[in-house]
N, C-alpha and C. Protein backbone atom coordinates (compact mmCIF):
# COMPACT_ATOMS: atom_id res chain seq x y z
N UNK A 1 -7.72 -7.44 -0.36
CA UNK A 1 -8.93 -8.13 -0.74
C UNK A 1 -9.80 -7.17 -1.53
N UNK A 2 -10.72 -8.06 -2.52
CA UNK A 2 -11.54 -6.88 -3.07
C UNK A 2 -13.28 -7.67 -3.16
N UNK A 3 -14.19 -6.82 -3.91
CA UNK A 3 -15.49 -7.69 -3.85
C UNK A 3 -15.70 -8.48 -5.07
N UNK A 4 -16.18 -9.16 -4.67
CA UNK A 4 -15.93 -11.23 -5.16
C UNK A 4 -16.75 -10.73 -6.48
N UNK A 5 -16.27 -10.96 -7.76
CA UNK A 5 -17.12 -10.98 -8.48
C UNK A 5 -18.38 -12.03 -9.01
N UNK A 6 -19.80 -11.45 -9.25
CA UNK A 6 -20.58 -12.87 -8.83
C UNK A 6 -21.51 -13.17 -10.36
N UNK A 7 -20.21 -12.99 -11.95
CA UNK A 7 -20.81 -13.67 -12.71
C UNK A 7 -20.89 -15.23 -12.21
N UNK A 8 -22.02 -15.95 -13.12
CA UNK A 8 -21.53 -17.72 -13.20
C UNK A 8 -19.93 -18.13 -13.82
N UNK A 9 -19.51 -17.62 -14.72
CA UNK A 9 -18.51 -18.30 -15.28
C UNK A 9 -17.61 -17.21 -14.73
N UNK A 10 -17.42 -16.80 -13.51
CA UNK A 10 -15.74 -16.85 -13.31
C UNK A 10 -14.77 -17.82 -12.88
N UNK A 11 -13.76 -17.65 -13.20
CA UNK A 11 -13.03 -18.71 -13.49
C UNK A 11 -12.02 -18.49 -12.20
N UNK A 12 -12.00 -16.99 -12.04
CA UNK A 12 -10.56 -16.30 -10.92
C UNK A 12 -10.40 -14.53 -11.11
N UNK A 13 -8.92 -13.80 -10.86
CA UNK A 13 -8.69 -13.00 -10.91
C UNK A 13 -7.06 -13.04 -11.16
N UNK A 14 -6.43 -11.47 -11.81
CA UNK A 14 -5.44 -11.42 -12.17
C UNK A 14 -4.54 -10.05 -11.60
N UNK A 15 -4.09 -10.21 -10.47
CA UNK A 15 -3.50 -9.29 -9.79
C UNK A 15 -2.68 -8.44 -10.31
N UNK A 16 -2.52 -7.37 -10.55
CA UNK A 16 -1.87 -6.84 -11.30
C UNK A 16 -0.84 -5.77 -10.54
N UNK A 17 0.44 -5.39 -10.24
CA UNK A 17 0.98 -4.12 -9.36
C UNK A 17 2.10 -3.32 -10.47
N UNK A 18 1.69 -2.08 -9.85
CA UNK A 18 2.72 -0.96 -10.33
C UNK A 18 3.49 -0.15 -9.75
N UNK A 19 4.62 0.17 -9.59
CA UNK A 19 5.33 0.77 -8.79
C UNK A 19 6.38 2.27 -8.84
N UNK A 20 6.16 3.60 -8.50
CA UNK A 20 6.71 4.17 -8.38
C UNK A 20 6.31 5.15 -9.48
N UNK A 21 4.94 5.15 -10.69
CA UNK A 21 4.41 5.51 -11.63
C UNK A 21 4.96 4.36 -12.68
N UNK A 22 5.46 3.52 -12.32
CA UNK A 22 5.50 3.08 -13.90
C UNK A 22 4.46 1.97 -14.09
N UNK A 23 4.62 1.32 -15.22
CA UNK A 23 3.33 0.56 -15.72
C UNK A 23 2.83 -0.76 -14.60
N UNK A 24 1.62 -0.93 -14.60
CA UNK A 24 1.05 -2.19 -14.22
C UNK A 24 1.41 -3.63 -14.81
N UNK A 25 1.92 -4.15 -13.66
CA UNK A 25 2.46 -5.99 -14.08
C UNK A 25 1.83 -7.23 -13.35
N UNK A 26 1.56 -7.98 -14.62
CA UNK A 26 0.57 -9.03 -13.52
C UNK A 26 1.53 -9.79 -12.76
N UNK A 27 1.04 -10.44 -11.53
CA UNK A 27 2.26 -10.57 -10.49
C UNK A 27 1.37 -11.76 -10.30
N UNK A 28 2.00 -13.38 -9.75
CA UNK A 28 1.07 -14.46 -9.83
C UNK A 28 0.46 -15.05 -10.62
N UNK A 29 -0.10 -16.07 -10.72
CA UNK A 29 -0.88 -16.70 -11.41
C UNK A 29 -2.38 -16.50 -10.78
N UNK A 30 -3.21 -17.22 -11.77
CA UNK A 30 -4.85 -16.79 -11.85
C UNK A 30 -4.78 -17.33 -9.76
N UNK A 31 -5.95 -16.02 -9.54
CA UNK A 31 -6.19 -16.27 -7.74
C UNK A 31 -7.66 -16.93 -8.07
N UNK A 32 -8.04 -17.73 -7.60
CA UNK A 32 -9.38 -18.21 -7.15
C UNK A 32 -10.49 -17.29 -6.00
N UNK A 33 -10.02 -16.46 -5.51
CA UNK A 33 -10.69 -16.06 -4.17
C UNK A 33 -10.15 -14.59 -4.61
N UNK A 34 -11.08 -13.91 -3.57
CA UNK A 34 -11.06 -12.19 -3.55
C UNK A 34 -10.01 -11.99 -2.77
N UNK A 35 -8.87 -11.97 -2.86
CA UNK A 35 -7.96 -11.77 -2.22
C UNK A 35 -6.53 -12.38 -2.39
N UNK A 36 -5.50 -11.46 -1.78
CA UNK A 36 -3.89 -11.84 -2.08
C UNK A 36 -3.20 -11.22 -1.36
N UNK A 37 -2.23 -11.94 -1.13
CA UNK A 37 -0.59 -10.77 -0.29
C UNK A 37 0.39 -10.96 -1.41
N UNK A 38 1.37 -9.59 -1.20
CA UNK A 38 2.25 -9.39 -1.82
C UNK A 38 3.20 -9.52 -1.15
N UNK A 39 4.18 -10.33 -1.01
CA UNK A 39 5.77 -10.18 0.11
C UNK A 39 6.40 -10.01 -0.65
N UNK A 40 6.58 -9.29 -2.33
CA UNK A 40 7.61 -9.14 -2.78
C UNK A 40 8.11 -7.38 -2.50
N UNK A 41 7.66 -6.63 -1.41
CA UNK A 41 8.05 -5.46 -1.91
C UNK A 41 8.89 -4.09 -0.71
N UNK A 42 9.16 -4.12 -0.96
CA UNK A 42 10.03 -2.71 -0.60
C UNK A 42 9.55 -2.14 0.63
N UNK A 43 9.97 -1.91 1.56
CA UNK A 43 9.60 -0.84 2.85
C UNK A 43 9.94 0.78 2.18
N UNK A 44 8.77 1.58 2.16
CA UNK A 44 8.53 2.23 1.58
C UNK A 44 8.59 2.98 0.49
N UNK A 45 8.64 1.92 -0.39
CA UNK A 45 8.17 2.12 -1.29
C UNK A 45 6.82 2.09 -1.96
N UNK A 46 6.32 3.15 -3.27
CA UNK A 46 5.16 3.47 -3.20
C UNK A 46 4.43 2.24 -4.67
N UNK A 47 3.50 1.97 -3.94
CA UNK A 47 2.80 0.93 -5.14
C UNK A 47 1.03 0.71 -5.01
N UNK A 48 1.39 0.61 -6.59
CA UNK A 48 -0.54 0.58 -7.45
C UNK A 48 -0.75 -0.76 -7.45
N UNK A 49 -2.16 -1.26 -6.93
CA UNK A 49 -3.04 -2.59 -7.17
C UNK A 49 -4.07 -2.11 -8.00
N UNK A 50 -4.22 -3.31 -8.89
CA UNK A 50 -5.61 -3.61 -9.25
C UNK A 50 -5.72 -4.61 -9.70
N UNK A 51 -7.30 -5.45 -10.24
CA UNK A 51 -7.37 -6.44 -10.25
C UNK A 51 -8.32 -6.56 -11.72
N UNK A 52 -8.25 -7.45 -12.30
CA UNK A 52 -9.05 -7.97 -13.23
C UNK A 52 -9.54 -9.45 -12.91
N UNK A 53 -11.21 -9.59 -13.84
CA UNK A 53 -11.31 -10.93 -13.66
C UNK A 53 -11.43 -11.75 -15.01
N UNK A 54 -11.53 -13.03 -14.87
CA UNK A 54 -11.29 -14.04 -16.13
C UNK A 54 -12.49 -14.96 -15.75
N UNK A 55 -13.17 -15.52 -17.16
CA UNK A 55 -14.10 -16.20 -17.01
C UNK A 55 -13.58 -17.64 -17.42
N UNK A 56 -14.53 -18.58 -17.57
CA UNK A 56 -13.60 -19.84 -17.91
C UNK A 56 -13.52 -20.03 -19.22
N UNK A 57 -14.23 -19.02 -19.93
CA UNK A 57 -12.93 -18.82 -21.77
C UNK A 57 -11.88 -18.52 -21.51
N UNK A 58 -11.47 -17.68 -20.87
CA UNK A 58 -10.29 -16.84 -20.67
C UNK A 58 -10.38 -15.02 -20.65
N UNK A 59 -11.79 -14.92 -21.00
CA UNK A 59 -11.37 -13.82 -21.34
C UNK A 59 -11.33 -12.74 -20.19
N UNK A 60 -10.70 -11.67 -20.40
CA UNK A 60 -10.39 -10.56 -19.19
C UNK A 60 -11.13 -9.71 -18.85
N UNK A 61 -11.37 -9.08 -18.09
CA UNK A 61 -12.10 -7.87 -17.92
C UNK A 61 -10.75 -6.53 -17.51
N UNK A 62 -11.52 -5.17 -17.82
CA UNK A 62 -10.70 -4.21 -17.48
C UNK A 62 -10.05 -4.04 -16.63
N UNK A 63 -8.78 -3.32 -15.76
CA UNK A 63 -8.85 -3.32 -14.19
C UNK A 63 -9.72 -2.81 -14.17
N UNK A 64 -9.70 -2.92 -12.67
CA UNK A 64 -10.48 -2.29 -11.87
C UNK A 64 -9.72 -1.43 -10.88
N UNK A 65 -10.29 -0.55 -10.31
CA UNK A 65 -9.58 1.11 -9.23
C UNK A 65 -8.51 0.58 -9.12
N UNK A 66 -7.54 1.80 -9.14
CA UNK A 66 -6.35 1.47 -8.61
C UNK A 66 -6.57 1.40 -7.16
N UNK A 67 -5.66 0.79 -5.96
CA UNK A 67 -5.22 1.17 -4.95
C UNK A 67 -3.89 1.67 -4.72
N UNK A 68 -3.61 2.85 -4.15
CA UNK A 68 -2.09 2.75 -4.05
C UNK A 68 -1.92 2.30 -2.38
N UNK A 69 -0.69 1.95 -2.17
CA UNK A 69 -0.17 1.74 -0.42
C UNK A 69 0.97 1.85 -0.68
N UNK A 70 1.72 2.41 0.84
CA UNK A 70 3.28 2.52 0.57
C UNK A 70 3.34 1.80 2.06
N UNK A 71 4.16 0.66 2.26
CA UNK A 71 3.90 -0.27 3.39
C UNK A 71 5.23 0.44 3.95
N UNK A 72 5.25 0.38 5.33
CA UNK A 72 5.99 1.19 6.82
C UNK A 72 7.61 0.79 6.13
């Protein structure tokens, strides 16, 4: 989960993950809400989140922080 962004015209967010150093891939379609699970991934293996948001033009914003986690 991350903090809700509180322009008027957002529209959603665009999850984005990277894995192992290589590049960031958006994973999903547009999320409505501050938050997501990932069940696509690997027992320990190491992986980057971040998130961007979209207004209802479309347009994107930068990510935002990476997170890394390497799940058990």
């Amino acid at each position: 989960s991350w903090d809700r962004n509180t322009e008027p015209d957002l529209k959603g967010y665009h999850l984005y993950r990277g894995s192992e150093g290589g590049p960031f891939s958006r994973i999903g379609g547009l999320v409505e809400t501050p938050s997501a699970s990932d069940r696509s991934i690997e027992s320990g293996k190491q992986y980057r989140y971040a998130v961007s948001a979209v207004d209802q033009l479309g347009n994107e914003s930068a990510l935002s922080a990476r997170v890394e986690v390497t799940p058990p």
